[in-house]
C-alpha atoms as a PDB file:
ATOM      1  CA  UNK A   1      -2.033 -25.476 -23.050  1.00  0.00           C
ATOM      2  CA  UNK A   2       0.677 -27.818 -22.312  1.00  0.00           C
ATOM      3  CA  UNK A   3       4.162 -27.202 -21.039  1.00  0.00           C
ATOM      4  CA  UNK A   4       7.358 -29.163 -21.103  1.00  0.00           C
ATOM      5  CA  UNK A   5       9.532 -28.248 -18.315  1.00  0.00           C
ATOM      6  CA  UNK A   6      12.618 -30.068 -16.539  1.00  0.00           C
ATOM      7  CA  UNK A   7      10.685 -33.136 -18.548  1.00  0.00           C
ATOM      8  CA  UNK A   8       7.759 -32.969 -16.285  1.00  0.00           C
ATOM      9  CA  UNK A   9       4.135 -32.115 -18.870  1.00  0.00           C
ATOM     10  CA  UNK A  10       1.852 -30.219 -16.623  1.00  0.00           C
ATOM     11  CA  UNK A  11      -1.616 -28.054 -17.932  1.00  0.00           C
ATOM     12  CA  UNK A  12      -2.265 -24.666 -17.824  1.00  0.00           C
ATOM     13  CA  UNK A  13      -5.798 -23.741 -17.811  1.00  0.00           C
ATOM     14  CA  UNK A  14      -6.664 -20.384 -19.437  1.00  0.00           C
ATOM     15  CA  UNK A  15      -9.258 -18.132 -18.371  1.00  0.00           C
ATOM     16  CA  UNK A  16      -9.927 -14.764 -20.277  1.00  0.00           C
ATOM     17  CA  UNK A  17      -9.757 -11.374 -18.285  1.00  0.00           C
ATOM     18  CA  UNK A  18     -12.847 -10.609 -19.981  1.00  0.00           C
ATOM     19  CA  UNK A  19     -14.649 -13.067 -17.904  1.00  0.00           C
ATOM     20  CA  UNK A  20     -13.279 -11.871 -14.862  1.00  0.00           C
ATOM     21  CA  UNK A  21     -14.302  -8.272 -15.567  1.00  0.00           C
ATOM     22  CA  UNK A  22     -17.753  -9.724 -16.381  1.00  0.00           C
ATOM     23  CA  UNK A  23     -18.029 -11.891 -13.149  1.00  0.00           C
ATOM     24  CA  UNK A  24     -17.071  -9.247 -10.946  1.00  0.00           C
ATOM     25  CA  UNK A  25     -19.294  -6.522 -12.487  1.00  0.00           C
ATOM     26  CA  UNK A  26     -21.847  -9.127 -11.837  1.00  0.00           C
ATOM     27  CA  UNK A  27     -20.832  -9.505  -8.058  1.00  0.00           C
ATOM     28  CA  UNK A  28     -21.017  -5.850  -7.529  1.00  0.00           C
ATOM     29  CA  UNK A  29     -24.314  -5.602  -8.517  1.00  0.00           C
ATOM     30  CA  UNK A  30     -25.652  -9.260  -6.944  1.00  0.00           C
ATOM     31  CA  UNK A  31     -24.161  -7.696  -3.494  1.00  0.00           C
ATOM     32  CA  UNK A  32     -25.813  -4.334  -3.448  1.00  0.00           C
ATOM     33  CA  UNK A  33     -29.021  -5.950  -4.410  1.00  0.00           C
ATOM     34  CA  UNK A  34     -29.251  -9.657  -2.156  1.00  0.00           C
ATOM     35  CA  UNK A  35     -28.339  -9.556   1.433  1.00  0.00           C
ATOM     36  CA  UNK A  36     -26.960 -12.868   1.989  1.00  0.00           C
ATOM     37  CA  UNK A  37     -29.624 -15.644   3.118  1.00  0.00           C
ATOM     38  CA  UNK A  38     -27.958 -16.404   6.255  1.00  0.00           C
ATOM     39  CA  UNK A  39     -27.658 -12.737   7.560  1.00  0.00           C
ATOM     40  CA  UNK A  40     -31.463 -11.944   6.585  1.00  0.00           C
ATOM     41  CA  UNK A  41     -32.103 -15.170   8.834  1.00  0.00           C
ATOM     42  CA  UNK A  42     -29.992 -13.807  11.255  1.00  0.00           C
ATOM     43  CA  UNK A  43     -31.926 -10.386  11.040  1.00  0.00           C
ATOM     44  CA  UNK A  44     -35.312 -12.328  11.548  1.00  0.00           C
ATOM     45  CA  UNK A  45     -33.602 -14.162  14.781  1.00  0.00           C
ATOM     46  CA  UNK A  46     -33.056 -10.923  16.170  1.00  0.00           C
ATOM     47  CA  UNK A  47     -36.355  -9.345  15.746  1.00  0.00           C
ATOM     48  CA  UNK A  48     -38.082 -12.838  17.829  1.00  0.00           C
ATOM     49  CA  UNK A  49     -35.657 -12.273  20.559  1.00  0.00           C
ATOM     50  CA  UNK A  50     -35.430  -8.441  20.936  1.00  0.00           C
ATOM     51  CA  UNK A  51     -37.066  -7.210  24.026  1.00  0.00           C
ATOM     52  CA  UNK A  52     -37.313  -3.409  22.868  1.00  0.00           C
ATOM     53  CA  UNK A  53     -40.495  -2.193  21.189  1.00  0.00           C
ATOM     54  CA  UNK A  54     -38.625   0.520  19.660  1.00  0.00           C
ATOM     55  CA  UNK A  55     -36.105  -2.490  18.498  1.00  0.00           C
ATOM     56  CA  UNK A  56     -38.424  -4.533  16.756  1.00  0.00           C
ATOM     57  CA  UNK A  57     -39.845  -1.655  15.430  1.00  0.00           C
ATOM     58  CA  UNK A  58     -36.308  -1.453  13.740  1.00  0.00           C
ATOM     59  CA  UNK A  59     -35.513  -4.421  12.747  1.00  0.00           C
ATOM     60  CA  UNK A  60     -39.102  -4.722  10.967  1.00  0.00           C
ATOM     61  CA  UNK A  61     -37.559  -1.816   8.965  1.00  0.00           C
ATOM     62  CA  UNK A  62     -34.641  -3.376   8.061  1.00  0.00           C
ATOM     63  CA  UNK A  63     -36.136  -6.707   7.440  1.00  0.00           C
ATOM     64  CA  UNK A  64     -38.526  -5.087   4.960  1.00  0.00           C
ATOM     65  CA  UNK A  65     -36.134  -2.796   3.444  1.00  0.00           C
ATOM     66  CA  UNK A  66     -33.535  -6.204   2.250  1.00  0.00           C
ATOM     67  CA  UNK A  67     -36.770  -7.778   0.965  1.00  0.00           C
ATOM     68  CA  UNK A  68     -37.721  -4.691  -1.501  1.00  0.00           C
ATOM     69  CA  UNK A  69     -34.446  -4.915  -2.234  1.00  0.00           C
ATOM     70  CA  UNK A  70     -34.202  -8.296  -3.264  1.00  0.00           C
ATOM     71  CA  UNK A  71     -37.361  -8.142  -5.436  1.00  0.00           C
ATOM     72  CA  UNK A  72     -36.758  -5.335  -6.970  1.00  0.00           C
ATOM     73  CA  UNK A  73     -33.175  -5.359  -7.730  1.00  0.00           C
ATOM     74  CA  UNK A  74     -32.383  -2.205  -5.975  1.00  0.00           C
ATOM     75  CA  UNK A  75     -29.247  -1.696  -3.922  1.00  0.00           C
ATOM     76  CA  UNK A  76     -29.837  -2.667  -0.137  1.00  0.00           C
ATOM     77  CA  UNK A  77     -28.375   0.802   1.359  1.00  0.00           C
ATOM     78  CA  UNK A  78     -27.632   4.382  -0.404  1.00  0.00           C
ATOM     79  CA  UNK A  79     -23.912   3.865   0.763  1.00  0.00           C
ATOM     80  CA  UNK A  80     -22.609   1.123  -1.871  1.00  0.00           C
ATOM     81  CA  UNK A  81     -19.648   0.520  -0.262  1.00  0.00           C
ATOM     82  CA  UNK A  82     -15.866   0.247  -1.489  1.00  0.00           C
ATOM     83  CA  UNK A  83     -15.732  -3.361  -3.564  1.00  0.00           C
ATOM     84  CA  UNK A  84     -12.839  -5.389  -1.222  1.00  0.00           C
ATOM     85  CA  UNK A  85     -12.021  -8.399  -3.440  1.00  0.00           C
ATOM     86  CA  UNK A  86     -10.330 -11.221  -2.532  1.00  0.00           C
ATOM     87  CA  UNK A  87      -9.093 -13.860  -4.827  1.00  0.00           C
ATOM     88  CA  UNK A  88      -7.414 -17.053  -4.722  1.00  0.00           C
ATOM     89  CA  UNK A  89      -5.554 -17.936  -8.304  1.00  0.00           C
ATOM     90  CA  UNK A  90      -4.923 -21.571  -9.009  1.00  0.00           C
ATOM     91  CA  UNK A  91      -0.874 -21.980  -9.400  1.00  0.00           C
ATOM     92  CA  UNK A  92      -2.527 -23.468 -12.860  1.00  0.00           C
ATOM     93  CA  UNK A  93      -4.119 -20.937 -14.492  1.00  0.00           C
ATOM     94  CA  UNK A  94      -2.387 -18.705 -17.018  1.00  0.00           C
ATOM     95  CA  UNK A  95      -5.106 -14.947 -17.728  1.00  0.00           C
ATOM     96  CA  UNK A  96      -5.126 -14.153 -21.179  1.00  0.00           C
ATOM     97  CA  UNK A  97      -6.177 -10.702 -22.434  1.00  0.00           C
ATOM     98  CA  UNK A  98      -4.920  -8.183 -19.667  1.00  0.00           C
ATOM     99  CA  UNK A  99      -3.313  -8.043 -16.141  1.00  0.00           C
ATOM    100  CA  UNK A 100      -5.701  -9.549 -13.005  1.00  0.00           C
ATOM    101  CA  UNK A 101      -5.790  -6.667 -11.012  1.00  0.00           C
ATOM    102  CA  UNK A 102      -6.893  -4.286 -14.256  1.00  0.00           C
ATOM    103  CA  UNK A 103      -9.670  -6.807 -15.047  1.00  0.00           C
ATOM    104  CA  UNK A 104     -11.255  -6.728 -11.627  1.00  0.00           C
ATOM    105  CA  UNK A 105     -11.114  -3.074 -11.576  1.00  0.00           C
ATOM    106  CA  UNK A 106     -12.737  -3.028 -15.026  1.00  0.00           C
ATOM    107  CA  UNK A 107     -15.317  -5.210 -13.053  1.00  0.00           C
ATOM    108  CA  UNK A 108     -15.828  -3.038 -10.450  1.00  0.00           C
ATOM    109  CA  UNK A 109     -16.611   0.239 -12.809  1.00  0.00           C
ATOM    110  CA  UNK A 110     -18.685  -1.502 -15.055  1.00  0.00           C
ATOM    111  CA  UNK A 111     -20.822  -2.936 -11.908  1.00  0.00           C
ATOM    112  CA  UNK A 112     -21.365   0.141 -10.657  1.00  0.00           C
ATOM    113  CA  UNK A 113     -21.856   2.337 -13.564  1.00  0.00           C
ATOM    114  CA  UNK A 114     -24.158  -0.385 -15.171  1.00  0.00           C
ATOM    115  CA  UNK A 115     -26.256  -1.140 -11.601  1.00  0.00           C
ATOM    116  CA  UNK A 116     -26.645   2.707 -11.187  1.00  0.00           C
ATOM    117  CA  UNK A 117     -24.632   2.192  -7.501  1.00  0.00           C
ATOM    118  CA  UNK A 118     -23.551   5.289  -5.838  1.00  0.00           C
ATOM    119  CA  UNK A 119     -19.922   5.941  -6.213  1.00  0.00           C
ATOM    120  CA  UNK A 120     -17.758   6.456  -3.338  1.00  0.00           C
ATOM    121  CA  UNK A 121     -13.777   5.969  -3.558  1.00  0.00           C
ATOM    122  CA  UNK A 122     -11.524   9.369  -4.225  1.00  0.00           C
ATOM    123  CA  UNK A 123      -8.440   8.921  -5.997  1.00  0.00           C
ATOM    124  CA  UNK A 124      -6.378  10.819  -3.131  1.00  0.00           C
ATOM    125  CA  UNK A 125      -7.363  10.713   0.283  1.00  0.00           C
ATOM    126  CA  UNK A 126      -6.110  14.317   1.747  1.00  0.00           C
ATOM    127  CA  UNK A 127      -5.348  17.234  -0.899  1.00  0.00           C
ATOM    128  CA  UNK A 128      -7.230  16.374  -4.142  1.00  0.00           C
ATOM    129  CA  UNK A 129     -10.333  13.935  -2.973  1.00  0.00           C
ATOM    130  CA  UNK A 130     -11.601  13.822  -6.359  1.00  0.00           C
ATOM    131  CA  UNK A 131     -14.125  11.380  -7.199  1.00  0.00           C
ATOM    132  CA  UNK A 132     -12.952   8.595  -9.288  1.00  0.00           C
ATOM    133  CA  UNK A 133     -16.657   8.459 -10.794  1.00  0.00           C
ATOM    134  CA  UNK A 134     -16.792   4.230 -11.412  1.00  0.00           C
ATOM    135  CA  UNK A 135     -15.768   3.314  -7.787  1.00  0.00           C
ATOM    136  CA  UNK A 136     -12.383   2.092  -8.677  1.00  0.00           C
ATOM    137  CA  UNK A 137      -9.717   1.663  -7.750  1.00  0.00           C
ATOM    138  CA  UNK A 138     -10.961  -1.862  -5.376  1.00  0.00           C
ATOM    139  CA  UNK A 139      -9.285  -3.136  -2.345  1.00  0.00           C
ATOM    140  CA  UNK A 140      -7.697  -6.296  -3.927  1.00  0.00           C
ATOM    141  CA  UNK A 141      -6.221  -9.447  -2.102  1.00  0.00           C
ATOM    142  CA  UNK A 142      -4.622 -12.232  -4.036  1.00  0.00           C
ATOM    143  CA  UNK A 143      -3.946 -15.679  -2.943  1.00  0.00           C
ATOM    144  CA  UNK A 144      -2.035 -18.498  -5.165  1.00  0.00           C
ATOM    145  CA  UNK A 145      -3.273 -21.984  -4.438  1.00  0.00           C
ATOM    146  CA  UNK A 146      -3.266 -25.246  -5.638  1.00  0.00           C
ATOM    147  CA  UNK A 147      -5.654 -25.845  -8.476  1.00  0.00           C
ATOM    148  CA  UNK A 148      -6.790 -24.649 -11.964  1.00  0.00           C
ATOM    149  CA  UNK A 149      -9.692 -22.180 -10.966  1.00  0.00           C
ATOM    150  CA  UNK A 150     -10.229 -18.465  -9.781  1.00  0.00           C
ATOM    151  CA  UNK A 151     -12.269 -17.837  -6.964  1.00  0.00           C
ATOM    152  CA  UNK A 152     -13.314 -14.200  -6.009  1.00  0.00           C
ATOM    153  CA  UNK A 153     -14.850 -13.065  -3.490  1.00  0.00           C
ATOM    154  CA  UNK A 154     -16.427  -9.495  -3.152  1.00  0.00           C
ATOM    155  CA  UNK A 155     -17.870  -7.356  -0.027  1.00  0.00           C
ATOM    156  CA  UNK A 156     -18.958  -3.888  -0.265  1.00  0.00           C
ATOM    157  CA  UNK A 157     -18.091  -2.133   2.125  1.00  0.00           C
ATOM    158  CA  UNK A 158     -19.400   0.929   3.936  1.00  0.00           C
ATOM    159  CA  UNK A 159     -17.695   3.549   5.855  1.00  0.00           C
ATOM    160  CA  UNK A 160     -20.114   4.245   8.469  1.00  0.00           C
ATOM    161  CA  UNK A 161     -19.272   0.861  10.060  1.00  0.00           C
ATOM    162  CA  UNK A 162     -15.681   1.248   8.525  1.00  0.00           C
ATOM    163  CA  UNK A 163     -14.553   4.123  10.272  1.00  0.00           C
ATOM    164  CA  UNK A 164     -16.095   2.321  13.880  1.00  0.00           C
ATOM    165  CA  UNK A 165     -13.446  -0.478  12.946  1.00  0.00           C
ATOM    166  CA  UNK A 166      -9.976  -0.280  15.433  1.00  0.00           C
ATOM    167  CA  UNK A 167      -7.256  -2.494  16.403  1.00  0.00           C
ATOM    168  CA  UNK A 168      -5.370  -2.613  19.629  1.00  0.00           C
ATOM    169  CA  UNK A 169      -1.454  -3.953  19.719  1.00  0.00           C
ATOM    170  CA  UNK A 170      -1.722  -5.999  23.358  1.00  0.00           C
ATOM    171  CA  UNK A 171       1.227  -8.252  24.481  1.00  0.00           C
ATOM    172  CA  UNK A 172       0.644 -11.825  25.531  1.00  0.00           C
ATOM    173  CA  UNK A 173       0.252 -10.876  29.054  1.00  0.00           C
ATOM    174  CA  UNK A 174      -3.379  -9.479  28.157  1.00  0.00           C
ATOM    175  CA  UNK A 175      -4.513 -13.222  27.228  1.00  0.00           C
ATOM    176  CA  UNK A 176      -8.235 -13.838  26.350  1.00  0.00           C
ATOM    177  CA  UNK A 177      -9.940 -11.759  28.285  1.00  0.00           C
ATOM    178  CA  UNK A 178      -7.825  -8.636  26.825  1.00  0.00           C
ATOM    179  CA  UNK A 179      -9.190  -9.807  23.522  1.00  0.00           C
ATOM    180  CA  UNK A 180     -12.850  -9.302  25.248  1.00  0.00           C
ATOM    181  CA  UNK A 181     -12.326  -6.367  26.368  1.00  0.00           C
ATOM    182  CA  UNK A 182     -10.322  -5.214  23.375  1.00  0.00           C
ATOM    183  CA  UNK A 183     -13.220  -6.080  21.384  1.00  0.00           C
ATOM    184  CA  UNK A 184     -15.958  -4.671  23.532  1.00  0.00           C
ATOM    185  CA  UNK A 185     -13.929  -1.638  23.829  1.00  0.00           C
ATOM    186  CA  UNK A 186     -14.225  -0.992  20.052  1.00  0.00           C
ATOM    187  CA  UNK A 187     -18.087  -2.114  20.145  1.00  0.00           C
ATOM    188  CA  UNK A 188     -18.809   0.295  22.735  1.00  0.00           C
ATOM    189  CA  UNK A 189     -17.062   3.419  21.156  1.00  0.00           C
ATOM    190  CA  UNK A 190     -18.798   3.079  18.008  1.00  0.00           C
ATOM    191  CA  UNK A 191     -21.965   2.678  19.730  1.00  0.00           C
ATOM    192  CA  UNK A 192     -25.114   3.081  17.408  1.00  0.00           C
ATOM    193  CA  UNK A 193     -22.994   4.910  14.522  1.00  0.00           C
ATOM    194  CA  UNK A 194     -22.320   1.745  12.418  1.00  0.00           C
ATOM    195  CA  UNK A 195     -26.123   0.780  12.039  1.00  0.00           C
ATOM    196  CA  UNK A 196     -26.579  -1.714  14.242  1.00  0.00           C
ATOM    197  CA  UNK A 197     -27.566  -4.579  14.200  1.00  0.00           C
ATOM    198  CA  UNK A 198     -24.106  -5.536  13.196  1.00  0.00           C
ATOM    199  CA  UNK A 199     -21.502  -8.402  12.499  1.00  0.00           C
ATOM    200  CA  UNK A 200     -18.113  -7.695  14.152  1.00  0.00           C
ATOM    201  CA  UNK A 201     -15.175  -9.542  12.215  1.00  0.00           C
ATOM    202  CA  UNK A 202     -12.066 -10.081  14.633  1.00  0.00           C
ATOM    203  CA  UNK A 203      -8.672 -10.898  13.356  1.00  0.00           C
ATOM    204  CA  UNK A 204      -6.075 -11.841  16.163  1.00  0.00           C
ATOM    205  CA  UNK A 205      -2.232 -12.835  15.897  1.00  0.00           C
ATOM    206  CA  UNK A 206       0.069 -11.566  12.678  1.00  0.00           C
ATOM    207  CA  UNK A 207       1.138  -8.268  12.509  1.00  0.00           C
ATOM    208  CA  UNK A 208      -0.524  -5.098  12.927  1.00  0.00           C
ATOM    209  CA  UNK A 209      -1.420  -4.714   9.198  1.00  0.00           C
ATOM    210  CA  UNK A 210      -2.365  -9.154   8.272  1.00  0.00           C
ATOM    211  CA  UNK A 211      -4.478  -9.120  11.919  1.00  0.00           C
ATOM    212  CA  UNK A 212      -6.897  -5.831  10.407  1.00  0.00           C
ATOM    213  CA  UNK A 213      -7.184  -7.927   6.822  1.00  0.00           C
ATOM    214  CA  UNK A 214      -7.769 -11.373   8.804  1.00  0.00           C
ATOM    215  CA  UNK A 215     -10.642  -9.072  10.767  1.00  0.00           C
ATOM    216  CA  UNK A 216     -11.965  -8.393   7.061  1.00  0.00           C
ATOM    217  CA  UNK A 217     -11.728 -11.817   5.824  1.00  0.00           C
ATOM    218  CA  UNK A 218     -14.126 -12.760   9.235  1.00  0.00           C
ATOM    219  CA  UNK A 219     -16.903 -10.904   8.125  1.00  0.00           C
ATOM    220  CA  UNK A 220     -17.257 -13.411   4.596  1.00  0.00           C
ATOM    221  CA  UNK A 221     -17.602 -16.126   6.914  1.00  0.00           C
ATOM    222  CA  UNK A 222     -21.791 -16.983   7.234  1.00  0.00           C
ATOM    223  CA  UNK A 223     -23.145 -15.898  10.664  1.00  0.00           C
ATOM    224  CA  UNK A 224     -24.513 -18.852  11.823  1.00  0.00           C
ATOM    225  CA  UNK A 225     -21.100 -20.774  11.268  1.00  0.00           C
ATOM    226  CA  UNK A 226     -19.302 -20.847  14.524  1.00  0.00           C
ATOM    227  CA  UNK A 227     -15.094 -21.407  14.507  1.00  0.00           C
ATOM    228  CA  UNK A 228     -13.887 -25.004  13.665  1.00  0.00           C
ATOM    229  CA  UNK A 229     -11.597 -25.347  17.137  1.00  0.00           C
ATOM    230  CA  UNK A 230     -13.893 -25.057  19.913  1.00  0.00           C
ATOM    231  CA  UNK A 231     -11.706 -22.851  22.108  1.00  0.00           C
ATOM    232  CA  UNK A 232     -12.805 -19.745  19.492  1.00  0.00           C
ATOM    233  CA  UNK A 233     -16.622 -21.433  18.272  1.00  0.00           C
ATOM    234  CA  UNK A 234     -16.882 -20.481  22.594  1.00  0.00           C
ATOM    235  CA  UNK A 235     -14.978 -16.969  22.394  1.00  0.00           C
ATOM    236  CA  UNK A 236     -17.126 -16.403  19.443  1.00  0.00           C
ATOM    237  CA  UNK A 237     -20.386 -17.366  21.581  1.00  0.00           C
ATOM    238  CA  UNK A 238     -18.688 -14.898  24.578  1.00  0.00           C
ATOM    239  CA  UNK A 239     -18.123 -11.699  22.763  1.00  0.00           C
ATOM    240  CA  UNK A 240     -21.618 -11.545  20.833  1.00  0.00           C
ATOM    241  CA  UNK A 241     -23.249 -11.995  24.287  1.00  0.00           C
ATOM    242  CA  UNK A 242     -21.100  -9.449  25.721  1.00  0.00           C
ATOM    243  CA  UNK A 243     -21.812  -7.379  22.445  1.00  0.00           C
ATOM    244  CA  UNK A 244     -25.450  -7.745  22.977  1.00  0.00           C
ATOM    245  CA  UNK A 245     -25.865  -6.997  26.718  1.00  0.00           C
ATOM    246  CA  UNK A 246     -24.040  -3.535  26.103  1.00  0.00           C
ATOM    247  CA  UNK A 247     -27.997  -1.999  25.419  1.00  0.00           C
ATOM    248  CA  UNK A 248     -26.769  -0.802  22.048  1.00  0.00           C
ATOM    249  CA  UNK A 249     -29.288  -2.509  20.217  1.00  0.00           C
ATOM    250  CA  UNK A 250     -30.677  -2.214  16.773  1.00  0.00           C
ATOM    251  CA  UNK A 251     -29.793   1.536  16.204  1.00  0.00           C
ATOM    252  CA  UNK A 252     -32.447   3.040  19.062  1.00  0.00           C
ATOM    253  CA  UNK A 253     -31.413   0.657  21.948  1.00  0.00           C
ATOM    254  CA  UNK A 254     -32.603  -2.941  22.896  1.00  0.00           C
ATOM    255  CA  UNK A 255     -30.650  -6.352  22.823  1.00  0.00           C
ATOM    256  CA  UNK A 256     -30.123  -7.400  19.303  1.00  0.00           C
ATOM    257  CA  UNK A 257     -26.559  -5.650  18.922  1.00  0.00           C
ATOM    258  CA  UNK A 258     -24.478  -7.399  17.057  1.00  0.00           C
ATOM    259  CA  UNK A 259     -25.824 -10.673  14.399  1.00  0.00           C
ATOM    260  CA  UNK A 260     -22.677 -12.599  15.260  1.00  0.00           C
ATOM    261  CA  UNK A 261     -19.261 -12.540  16.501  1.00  0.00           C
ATOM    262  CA  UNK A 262     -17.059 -14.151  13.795  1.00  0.00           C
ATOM    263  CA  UNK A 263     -12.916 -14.651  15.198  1.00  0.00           C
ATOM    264  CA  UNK A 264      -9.777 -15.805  12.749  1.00  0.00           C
ATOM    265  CA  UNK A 265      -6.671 -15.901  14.065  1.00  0.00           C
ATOM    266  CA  UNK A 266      -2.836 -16.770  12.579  1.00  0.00           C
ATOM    267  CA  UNK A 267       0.956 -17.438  13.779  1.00  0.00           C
ATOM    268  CA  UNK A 268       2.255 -14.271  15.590  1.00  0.00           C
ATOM    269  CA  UNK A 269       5.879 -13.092  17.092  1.00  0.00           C
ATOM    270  CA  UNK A 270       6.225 -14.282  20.904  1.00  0.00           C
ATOM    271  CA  UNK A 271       6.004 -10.944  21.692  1.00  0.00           C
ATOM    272  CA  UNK A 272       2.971  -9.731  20.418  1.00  0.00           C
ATOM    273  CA  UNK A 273      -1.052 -10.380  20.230  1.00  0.00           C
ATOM    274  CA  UNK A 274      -2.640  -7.925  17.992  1.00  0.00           C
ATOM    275  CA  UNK A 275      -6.451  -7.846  17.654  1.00  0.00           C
ATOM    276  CA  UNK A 276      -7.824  -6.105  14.739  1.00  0.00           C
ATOM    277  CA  UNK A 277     -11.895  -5.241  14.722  1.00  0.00           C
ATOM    278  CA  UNK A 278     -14.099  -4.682  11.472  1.00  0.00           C
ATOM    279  CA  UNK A 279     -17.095  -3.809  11.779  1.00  0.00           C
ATOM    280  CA  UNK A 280     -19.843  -4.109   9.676  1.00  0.00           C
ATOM    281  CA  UNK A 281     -23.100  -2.362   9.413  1.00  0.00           C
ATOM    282  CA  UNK A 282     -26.813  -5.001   9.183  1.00  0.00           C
ATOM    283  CA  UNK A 283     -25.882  -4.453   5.221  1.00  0.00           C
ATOM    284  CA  UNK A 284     -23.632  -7.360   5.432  1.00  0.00           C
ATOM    285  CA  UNK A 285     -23.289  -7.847   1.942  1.00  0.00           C
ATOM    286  CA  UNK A 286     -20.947 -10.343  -0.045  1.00  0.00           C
ATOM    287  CA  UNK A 287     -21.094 -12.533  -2.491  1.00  0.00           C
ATOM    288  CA  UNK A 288     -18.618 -15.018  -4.073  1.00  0.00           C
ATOM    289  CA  UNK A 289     -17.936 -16.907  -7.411  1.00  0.00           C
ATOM    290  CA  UNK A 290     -15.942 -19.438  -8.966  1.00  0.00           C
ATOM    291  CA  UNK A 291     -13.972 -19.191 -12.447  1.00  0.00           C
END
């Protein structure tokens, strides 16, 4: 589709909200099913370095759970998480056929109904928590860039590592090592509750609210990919060894805590230095697409 405006021609590329519904019912079902190839790697790291019988006894466990999984297309953990999506729309694509966020969420129930995935979201979280009964309505985040494509990308997201997340408003004064101990604070209060081993997603700098989705956004990043700027690749390196010496180990103790450490940080006010924590259980499941 071509459109003449201010005498400038520029193309619009359409893409049917069919095919988004059908793309992410497919990524709901692709990440209860396949743990992502990096974190099963990072599983099998953990069980040649853990020092705990009763660890390794664990991790074997887990390691052999993700594998039945993957071959027989079953979901990875009973909790199938809430579906977080995030997008980024090119500025040149025009959806035909129905609204984004109605497509995704027709993605979502049709994943979950059709992949027999436990649902878990409640359309009203204090008087009426009524199941919604097809796992909708998702967690959506939209981006417009440059470009004529769609990319989405999903997590699922469980609330036994969810409600272990926190975030702590510190002021500049706190510096780096208030981050660490920020972070290790939040570690150490959800102790073995979150299913340890896990990934810890840290989002510093923005607001109270961007810094907890930044902490989200951490967690989609592969755990054996360490920070561009070398200043956080080393915080990074810090906290998971902190993380790890803490005894927490893989559910029963040892010293395979946490998989990795992943840090994202933005702009903030000269006043502030908020540090948001996600936590995420060994299910680290996500998967991504492109439209």
């Amino acid at each position: 589709m071509v459109f003449n405006h201010f005498k400038e021609e520029f193309t619009v590329r359409i893409i049917q909200a069919e095919a988004i519904t059908e793309a992410v019912a497919k990524l709901c079902k692709d990440t209860a099913y396949y743990l992502p190839e990096d974190v099963y790697e990072a599983l099998k790291k953990g069980r040649a370095t853990e020092k705990s019988p009763v660890g390794c006894d664990v991790l074997d466990q887990i390691i052999k759970n993700a594998e039945i999984a993957r071959e027989e297309d079953r979901p990875i953990c009973q909790d199938t998480g809430m579906a977080i999506v995030f997008a980024e729309i090119g500025q040149d694509v025009h959806i035909e056929g129905g609204a984004f966020e109605d497509a995704v969420n027709a993605g979502v129930s049709k994943g979950y109904v059709d992949g027999y995935l436990r649902k878990s979201v409640v359309k009203e979280p204090i008087f009426n928590r009524v199941n919604t009964k097809d796992n909708t309505p998702a967690i959506i985040y939209v981006r417009i860039v440059p470009g004529d494509k769609i990319v989405l990308k999903l997590a699922a997201k469980g609330f036994g590592s969810e409600n272990k997340s926190g975030l702590k408003m510190l002021v500049p004064a706190d510096g780096v090592e208030g981050v660490k101990a920020a972070v290790l604070d939040i570690v150490k209060h959800a102790d073995c509750n979150p299913c340890p081993p896990i990934v810890v997603g840290v989002g510093v700098g923005g607001t109270m609210d961007a810094a907890a989705v930044l902490s989200k956004k951490a967690l989609l990043r592969p755990t054996n990919v360490r920070h561009p700027e070398p200043e956080y690749a080393k915080l990074e390196e810090e906290l998971l060894e902190m993380v790890n010496k803490t005894g927490i180990g893989p559910q029963l103790g040892g010293t395979t805590t946490a998989m990795a450490v992943n840090v994202e940080y933005m702009p903030t006010h000269i006043a502030g230095l908020p540090v948001a924590v996600t936590i995420n259980c060994h299910a680290m499941r996500h998967k991504e697409c492109e439209l």
